[in-house]
N, C-alpha and C. Protein backbone atom coordinates (compact mmCIF):
# COMPACT_ATOMS: atom_id res chain seq x y z
N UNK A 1 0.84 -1.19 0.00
CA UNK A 1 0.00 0.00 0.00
C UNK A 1 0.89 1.25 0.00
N UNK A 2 0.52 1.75 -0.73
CA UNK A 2 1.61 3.40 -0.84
C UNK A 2 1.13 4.07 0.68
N UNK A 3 2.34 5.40 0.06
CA UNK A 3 1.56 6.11 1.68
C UNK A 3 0.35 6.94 1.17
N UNK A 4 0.59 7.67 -0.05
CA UNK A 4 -1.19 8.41 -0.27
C UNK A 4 -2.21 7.27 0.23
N UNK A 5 -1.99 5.94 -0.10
CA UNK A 5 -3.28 5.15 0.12
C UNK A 5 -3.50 4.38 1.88
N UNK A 6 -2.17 4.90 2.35
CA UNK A 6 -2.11 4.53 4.12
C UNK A 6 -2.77 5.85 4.70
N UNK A 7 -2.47 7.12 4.45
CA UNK A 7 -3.27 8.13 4.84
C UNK A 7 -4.56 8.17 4.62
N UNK A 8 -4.69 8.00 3.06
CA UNK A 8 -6.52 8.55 2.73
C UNK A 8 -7.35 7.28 3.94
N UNK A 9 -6.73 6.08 4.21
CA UNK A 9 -7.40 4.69 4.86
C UNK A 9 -7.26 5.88 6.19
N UNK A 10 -6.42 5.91 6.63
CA UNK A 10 -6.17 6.68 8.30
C UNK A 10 -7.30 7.51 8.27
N UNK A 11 -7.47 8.25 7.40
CA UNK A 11 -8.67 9.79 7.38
C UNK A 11 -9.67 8.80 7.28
N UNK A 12 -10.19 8.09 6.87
CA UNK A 12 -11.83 7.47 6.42
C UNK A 12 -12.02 6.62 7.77
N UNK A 13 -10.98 6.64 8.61
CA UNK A 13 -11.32 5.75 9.83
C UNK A 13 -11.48 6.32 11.25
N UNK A 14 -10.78 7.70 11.26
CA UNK A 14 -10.85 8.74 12.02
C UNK A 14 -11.90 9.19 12.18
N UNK A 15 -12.36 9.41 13.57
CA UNK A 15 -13.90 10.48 14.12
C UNK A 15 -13.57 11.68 13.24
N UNK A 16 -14.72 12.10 13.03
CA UNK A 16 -14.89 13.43 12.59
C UNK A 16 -14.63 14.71 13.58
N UNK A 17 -14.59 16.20 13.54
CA UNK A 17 -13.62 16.85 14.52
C UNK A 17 -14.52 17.14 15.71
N UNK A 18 -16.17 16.36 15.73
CA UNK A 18 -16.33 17.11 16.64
C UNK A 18 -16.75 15.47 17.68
N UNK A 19 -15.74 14.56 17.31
CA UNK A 19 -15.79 13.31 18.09
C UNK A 19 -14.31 13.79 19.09
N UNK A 20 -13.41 14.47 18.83
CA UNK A 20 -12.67 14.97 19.38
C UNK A 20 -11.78 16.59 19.38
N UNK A 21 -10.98 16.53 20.49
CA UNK A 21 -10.53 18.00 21.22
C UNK A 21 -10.25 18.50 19.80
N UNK A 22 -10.89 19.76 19.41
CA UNK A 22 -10.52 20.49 18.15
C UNK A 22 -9.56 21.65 18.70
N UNK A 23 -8.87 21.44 17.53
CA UNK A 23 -7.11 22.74 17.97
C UNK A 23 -8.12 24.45 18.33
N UNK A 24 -9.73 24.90 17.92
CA UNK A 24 -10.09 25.97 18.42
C UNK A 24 -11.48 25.95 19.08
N UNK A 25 -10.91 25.00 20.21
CA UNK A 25 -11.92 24.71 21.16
C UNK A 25 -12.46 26.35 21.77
N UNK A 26 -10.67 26.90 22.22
CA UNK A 26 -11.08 27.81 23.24
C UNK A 26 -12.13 29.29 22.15
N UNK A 27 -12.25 29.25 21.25
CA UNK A 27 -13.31 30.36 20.64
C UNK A 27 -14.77 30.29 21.19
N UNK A 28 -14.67 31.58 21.49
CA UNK A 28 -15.86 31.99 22.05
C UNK A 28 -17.00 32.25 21.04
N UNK A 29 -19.05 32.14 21.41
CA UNK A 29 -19.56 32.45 19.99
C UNK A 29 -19.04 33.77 19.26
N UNK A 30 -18.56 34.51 20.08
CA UNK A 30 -18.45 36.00 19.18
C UNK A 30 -16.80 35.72 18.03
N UNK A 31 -16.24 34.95 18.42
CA UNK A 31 -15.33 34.52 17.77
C UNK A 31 -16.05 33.51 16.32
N UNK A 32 -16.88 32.70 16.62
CA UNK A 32 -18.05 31.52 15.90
C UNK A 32 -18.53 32.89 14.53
N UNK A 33 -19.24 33.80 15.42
CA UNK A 33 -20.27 34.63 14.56
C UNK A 33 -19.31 35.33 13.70
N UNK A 34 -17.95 35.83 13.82
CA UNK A 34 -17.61 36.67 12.84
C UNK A 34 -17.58 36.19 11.46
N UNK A 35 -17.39 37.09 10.88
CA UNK A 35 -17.64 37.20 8.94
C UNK A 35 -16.19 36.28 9.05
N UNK A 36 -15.66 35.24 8.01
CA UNK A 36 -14.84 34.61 8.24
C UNK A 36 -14.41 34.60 6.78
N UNK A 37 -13.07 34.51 6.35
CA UNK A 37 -12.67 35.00 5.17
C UNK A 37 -11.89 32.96 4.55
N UNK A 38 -12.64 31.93 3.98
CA UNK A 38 -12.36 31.07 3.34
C UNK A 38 -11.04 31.17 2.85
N UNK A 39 -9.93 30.19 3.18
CA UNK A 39 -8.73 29.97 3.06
C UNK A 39 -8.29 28.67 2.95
N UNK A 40 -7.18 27.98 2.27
CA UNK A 40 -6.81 26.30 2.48
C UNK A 40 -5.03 26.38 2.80
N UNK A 41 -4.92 25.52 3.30
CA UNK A 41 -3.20 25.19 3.44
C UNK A 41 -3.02 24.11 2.94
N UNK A 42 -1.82 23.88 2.15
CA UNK A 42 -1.03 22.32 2.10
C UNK A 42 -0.33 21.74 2.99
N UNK A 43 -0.83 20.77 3.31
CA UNK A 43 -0.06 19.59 3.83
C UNK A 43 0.86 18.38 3.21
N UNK A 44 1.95 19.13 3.01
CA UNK A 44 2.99 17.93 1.78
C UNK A 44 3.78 17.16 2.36
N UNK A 45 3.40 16.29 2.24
CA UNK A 45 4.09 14.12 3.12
C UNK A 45 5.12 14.16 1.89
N UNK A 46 6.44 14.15 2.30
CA UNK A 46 6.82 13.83 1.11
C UNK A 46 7.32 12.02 1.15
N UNK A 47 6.85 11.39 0.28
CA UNK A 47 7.18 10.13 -0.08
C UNK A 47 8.35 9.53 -0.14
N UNK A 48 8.83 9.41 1.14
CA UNK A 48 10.30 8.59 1.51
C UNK A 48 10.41 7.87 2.38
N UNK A 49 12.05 6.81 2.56
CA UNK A 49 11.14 5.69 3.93
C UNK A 49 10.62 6.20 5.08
N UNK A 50 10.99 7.45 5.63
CA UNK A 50 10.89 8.51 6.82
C UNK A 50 10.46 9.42 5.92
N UNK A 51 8.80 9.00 6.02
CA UNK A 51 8.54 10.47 5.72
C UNK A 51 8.65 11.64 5.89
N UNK A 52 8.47 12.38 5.35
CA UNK A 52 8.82 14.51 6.04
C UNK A 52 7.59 14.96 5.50
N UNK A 53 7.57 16.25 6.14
CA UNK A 53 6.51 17.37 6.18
C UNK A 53 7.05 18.71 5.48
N UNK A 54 6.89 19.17 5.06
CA UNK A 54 7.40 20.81 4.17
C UNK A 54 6.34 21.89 4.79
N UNK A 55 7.30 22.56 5.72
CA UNK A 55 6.72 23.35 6.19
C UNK A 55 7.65 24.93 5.82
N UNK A 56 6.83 26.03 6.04
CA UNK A 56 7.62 27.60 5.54
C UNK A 56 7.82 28.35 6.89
N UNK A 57 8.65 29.18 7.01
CA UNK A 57 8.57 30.49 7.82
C UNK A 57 8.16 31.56 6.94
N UNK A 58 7.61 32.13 7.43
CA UNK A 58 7.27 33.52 6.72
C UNK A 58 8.14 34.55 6.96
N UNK A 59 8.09 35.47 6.48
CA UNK A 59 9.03 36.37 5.79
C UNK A 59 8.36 37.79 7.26
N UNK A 60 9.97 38.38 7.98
CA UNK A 60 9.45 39.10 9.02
C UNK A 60 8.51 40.63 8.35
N UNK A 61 8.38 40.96 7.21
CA UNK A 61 7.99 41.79 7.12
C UNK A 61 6.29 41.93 6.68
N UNK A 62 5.80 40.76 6.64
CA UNK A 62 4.63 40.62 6.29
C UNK A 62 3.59 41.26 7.52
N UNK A 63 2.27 41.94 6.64
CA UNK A 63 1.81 42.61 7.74
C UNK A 63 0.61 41.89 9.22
N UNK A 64 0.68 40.16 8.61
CA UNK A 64 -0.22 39.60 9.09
C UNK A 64 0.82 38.42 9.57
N UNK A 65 1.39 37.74 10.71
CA UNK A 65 1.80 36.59 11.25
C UNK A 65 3.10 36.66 10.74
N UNK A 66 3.36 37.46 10.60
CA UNK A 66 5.23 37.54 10.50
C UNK A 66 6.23 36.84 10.57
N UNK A 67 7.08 36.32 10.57
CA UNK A 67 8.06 35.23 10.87
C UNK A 67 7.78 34.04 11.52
N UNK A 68 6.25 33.84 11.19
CA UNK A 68 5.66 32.47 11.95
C UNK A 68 5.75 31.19 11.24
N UNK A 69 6.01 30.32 11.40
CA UNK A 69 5.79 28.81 10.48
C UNK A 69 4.53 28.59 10.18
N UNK A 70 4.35 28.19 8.78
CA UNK A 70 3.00 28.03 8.57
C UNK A 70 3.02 27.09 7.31
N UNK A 71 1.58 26.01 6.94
CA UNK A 71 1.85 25.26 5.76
C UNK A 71 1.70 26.24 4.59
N UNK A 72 2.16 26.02 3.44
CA UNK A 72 1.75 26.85 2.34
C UNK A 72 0.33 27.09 1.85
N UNK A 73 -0.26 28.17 2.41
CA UNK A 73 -1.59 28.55 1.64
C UNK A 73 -1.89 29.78 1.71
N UNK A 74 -2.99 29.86 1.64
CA UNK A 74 -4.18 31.25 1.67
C UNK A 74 -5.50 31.46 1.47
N UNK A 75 -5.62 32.19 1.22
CA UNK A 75 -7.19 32.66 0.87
C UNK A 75 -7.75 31.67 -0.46
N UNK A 76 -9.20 31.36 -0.49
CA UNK A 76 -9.44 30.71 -1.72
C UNK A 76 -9.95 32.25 -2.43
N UNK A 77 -9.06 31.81 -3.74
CA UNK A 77 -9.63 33.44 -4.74
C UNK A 77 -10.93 32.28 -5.35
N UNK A 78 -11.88 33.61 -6.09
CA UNK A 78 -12.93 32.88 -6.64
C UNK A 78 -12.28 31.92 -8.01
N UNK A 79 -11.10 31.98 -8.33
CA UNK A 79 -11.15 31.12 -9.78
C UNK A 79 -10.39 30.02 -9.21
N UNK A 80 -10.45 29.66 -7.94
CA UNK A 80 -9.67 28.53 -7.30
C UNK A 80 -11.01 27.50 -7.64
N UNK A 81 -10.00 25.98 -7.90
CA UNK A 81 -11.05 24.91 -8.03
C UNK A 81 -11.22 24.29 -6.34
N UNK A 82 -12.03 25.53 -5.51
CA UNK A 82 -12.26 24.90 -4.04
C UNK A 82 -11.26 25.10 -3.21
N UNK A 83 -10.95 24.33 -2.31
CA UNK A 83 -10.09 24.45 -1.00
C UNK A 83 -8.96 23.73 -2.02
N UNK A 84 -8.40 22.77 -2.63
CA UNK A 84 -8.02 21.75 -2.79
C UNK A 84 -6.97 23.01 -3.94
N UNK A 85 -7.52 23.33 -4.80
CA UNK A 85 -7.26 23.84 -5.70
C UNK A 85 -6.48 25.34 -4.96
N UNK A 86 -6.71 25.76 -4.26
CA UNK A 86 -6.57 27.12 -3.46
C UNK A 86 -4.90 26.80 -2.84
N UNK A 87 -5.19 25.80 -1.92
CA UNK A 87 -4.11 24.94 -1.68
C UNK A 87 -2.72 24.52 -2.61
N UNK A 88 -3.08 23.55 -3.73
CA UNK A 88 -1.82 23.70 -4.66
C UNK A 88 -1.53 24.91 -5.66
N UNK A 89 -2.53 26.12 -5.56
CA UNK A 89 -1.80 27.13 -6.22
C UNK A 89 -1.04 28.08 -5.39
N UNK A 90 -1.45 28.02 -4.37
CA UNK A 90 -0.08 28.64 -2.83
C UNK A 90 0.38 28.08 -2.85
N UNK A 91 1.02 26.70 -3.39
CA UNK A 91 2.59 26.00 -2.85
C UNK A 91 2.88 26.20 -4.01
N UNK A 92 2.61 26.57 -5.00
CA UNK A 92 3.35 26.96 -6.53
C UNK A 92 3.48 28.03 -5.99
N UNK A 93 2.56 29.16 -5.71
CA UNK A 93 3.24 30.30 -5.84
C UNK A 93 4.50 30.58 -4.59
N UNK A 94 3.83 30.04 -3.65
CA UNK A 94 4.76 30.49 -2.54
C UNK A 94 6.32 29.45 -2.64
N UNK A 95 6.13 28.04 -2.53
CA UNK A 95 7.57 27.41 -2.97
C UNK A 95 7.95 26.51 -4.35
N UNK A 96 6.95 26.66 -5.28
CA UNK A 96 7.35 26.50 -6.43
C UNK A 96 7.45 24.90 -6.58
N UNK A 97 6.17 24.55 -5.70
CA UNK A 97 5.43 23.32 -5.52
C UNK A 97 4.61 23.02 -6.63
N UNK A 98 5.25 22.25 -8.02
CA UNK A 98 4.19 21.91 -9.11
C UNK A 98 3.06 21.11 -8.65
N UNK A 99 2.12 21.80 -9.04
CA UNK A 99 0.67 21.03 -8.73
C UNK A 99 0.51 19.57 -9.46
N UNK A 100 1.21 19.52 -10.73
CA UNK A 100 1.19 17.71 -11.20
C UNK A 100 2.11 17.02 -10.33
N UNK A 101 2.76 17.46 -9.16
CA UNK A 101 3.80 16.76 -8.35
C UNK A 101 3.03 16.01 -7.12
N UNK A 102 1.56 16.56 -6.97
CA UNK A 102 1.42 16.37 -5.30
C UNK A 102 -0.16 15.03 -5.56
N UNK A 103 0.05 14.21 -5.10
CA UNK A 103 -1.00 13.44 -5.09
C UNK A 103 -1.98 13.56 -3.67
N UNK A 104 -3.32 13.71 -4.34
CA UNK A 104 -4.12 14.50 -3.43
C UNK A 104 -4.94 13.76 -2.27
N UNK A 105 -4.64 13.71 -0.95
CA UNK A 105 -5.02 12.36 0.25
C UNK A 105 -6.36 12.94 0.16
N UNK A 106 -6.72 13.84 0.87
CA UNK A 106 -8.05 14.28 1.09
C UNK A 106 -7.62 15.18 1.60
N UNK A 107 -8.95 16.10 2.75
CA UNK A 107 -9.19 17.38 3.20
C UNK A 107 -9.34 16.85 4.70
N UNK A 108 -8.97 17.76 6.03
CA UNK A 108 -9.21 17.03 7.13
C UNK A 108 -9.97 18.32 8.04
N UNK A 109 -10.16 18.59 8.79
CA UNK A 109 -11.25 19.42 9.62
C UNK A 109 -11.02 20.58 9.34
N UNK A 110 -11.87 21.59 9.16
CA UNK A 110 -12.01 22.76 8.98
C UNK A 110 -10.91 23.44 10.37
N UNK A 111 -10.62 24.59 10.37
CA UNK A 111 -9.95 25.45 11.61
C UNK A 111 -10.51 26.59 11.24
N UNK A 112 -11.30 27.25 12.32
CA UNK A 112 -11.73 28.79 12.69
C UNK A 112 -11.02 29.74 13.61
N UNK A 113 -9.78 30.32 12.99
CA UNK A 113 -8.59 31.28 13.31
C UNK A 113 -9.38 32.67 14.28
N UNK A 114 -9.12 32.79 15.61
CA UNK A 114 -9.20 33.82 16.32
C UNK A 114 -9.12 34.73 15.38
N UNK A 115 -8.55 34.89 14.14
CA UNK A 115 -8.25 36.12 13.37
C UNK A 115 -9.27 36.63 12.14
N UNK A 116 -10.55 35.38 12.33
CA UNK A 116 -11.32 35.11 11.31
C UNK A 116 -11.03 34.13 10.32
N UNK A 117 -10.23 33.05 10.24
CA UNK A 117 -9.57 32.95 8.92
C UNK A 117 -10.17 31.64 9.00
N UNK A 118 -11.18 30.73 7.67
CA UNK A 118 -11.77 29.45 8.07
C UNK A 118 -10.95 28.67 6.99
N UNK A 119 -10.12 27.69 7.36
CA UNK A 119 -8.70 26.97 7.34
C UNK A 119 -9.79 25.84 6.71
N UNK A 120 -9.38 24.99 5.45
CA UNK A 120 -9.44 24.03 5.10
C UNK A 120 -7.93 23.18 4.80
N UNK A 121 -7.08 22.51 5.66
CA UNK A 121 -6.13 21.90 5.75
C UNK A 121 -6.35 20.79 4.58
N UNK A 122 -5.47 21.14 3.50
CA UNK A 122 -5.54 19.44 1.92
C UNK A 122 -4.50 18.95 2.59
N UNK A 123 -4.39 17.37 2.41
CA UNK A 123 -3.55 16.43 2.67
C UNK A 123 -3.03 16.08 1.52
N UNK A 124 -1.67 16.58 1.07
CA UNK A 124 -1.02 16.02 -0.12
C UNK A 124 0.41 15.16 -0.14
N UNK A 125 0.30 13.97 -0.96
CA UNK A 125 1.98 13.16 -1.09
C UNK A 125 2.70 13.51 -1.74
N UNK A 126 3.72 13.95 -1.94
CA UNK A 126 4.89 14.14 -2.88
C UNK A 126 5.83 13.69 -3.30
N UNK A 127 6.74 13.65 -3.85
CA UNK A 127 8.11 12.97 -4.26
C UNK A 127 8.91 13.76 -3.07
N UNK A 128 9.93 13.10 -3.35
CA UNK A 128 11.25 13.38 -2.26
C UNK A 128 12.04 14.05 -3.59
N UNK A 129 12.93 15.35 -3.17
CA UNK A 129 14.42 15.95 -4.07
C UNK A 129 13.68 16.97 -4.86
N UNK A 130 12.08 17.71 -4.41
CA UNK A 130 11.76 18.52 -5.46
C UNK A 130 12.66 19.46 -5.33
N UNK A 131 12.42 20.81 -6.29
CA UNK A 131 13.08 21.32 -6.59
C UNK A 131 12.51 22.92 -6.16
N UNK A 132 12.29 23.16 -4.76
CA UNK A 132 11.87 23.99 -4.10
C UNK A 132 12.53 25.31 -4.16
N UNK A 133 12.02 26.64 -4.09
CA UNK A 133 12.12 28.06 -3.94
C UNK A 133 11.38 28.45 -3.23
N UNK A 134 11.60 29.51 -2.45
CA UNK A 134 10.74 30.14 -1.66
C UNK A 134 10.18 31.72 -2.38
N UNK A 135 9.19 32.08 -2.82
CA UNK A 135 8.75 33.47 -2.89
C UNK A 135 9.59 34.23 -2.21
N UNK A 136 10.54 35.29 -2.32
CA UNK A 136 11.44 35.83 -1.64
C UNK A 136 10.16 36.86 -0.97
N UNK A 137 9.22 37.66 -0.98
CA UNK A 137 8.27 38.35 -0.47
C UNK A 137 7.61 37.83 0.66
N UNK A 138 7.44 36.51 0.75
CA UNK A 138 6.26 35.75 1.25
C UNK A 138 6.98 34.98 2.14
N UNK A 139 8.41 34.35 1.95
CA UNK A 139 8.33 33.13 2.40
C UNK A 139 10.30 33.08 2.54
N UNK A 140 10.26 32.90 3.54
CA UNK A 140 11.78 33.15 4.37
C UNK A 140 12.76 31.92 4.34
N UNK A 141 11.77 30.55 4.46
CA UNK A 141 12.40 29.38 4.42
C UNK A 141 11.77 28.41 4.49
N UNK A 142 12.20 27.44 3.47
CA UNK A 142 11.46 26.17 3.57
C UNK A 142 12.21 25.32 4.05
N UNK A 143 11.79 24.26 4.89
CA UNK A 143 12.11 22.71 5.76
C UNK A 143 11.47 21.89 5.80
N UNK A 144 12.19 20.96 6.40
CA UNK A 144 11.28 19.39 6.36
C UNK A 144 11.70 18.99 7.32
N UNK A 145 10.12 18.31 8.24
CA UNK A 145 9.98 18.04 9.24
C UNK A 145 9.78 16.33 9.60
N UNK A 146 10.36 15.30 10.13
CA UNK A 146 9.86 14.30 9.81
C UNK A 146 8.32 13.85 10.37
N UNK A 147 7.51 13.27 9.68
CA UNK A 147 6.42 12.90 9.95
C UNK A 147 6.22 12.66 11.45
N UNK A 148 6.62 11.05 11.71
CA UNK A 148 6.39 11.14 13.23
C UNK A 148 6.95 11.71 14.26
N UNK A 149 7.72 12.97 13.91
CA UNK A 149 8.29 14.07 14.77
C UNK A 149 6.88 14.89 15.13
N UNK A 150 6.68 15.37 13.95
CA UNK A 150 5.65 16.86 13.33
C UNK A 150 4.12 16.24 14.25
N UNK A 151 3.57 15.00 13.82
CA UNK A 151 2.65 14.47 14.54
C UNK A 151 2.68 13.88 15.65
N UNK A 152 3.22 14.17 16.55
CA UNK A 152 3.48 12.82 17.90
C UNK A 152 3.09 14.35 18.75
N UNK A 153 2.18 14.34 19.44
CA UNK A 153 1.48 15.33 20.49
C UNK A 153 2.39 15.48 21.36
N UNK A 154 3.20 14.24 21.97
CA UNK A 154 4.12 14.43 22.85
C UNK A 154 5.38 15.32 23.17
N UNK A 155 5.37 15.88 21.78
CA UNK A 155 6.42 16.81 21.20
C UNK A 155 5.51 18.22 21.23
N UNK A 156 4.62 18.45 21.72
CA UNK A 156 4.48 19.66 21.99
C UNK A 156 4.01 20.02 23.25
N UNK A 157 4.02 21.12 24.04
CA UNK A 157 3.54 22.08 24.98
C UNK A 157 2.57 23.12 25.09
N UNK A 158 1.54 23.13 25.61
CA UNK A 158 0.57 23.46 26.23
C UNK A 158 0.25 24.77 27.08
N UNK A 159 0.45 25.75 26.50
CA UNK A 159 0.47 27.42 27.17
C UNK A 159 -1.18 28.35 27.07
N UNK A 160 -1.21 28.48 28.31
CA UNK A 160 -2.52 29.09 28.44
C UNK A 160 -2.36 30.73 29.09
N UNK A 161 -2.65 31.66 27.62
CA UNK A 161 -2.29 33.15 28.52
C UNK A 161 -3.85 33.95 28.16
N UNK A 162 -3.52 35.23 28.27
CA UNK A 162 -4.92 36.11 27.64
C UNK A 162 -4.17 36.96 26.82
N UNK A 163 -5.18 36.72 25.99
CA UNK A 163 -5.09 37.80 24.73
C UNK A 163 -6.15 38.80 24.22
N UNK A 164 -6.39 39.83 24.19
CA UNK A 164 -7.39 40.81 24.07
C UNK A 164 -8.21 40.67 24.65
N UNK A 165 -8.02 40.57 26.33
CA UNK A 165 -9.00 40.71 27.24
C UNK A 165 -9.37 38.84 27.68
N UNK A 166 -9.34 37.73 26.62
CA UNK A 166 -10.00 36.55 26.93
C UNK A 166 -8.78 35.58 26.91
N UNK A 167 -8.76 34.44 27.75
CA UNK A 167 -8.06 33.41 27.74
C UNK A 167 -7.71 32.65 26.46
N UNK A 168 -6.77 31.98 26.15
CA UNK A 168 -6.61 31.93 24.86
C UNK A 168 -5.31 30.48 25.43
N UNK A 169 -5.45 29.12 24.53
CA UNK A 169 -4.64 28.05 24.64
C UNK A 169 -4.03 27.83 23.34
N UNK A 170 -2.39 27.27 23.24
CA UNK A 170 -2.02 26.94 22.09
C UNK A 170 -0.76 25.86 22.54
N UNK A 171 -0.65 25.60 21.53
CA UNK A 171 0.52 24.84 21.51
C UNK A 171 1.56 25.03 20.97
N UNK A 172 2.86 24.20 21.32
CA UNK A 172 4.12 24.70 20.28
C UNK A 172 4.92 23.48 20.53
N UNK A 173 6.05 23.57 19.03
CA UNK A 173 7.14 22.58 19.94
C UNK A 173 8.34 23.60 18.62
N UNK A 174 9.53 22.72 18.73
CA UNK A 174 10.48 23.41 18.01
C UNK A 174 11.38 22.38 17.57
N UNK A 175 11.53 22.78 16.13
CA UNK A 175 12.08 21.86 15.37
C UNK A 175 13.35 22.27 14.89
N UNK A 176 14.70 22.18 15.22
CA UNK A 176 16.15 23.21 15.03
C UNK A 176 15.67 24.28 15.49
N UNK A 177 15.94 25.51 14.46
CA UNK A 177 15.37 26.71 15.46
C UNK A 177 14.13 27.55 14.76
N UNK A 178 13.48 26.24 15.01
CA UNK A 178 11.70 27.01 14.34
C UNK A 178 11.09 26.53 15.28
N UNK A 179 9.96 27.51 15.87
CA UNK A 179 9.12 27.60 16.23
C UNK A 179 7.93 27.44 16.03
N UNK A 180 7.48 26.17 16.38
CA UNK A 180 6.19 26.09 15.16
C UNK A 180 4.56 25.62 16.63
N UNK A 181 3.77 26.67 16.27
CA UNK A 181 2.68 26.82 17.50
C UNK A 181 1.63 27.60 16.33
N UNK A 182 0.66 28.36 17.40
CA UNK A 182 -0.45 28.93 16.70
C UNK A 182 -1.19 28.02 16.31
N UNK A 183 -1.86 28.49 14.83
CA UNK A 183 -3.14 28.22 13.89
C UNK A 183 -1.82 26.71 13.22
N UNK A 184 -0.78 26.64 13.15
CA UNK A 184 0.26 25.61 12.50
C UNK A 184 -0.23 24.61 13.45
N UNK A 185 0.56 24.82 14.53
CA UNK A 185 0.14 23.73 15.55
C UNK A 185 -1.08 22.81 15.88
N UNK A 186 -1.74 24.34 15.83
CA UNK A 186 -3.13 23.62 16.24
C UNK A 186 -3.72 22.21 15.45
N UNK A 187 -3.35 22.90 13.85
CA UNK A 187 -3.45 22.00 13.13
C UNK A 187 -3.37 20.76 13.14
N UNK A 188 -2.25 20.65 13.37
CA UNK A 188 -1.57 19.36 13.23
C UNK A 188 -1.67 18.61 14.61
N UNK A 189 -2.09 18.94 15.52
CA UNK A 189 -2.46 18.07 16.68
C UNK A 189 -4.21 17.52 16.69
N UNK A 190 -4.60 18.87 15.92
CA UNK A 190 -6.18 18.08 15.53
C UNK A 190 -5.83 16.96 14.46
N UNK A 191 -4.99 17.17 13.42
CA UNK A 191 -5.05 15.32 12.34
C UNK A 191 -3.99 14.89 13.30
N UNK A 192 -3.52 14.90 14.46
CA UNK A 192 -2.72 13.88 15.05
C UNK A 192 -3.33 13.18 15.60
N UNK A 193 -4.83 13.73 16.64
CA UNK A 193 -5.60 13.00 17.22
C UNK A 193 -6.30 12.13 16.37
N UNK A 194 -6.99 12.69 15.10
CA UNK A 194 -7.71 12.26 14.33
C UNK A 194 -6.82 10.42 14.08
N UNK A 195 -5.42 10.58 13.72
CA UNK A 195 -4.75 9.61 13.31
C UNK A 195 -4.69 8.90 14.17
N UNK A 196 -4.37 9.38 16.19
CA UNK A 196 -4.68 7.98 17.00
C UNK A 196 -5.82 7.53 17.73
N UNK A 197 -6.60 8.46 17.06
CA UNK A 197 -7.75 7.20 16.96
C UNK A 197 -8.13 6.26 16.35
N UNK A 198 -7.55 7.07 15.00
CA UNK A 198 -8.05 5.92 14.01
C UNK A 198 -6.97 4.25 14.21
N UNK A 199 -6.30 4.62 14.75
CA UNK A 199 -5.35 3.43 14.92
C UNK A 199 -5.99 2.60 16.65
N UNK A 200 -6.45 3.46 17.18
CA UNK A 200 -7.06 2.27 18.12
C UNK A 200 -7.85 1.43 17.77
């Protein structure tokens, strides 16, 4: 069984996000009710015996999440084919991720960003040795994370502060010297759970 076809099996066996702890539990309804601006990220497995993850830092001058780690995406424009489509045209544009390169797992729980931003996370496989660039505007550095590093919950930490008046939880862990927490994190500990369940 390849790994696109060990993942898409993992996702079809997994509770759905509200059978378990979702990465934006702590949102309040007034957080729920805002106008929310449709966005997707990639998730790229790249296909090796140890798999890896391709993850970016962003670039410190950007006016929204600045030098934060994040998967490659954005906003869905209207001529995007969906979340999916939204998804592999941010890893072209941002690291020069050919869209005939990435074989497509599926889509895994929505995320509703304190910031408004409603996150459709694509699950994609790739080859190993692409031939990556970073958007010099956008995108500061690309890495690779190994799979059961990036997903193992145990590897991250648990910080509870306030932020604009309300309590606010996240996670983080650090991979060399990246910092990877927030709306990233969150992510990836919601399809981490998703994945050990599906394995119980």
């Amino acid at each position: 069984m390849s790994l696109a076809e060990r993942l898409r099996a993992t996702l079809a066996a997994s509770p759905r996000a509200d059978a378990i702890l979702r990465g934006d539990s702590h949102l309040d309804d007034e957080d729920r009710a805002r106008d929310s601006v449709d966005a997707a990220v990639l998730i790229p497995v790249i296909d090796q015996p140890r798999p890896g993850v391709i993850l970016t830092r962003r670039t410190d001058h950007l006016p929204s999440h600045p030098g934060q780690v994040a998967f490659p995406g954005g906003k869905i424009d209207p001529g995007d084919d969906g979340p999916i489509g939204a998804a592999l045209r941010e890893a072209e544009e941002e690291i020069a991720l050919p869209r005939g390169q990435v074989e497509i797992v599926g889509t895994t729980d929505l995320y509703l960003t304190g910031t408004g931003f409603h996150i459709t996370p694509v699950i994609g496989v790739v080859p190993p040795d692409l031939d990556l660039h970073p958007e010099e505007g956008e995108v500061a550095a690309i890495f690779e994370v190994p799979f059961d590093t990036l997903f193992d919950p145990a590897g991250y930490r648990e910080h509870n502060i306030e932020w604009q008046g309300r309590p606010r939880t996240y996670h983080e862990m650090y991979w060399d010297d990246h910092r990877i927490w927030g709306v990233t994190a969150a992510i990836i500990i919601n399809l981490a759970q998703r994945m050990r369940a599906a394995a119980q």
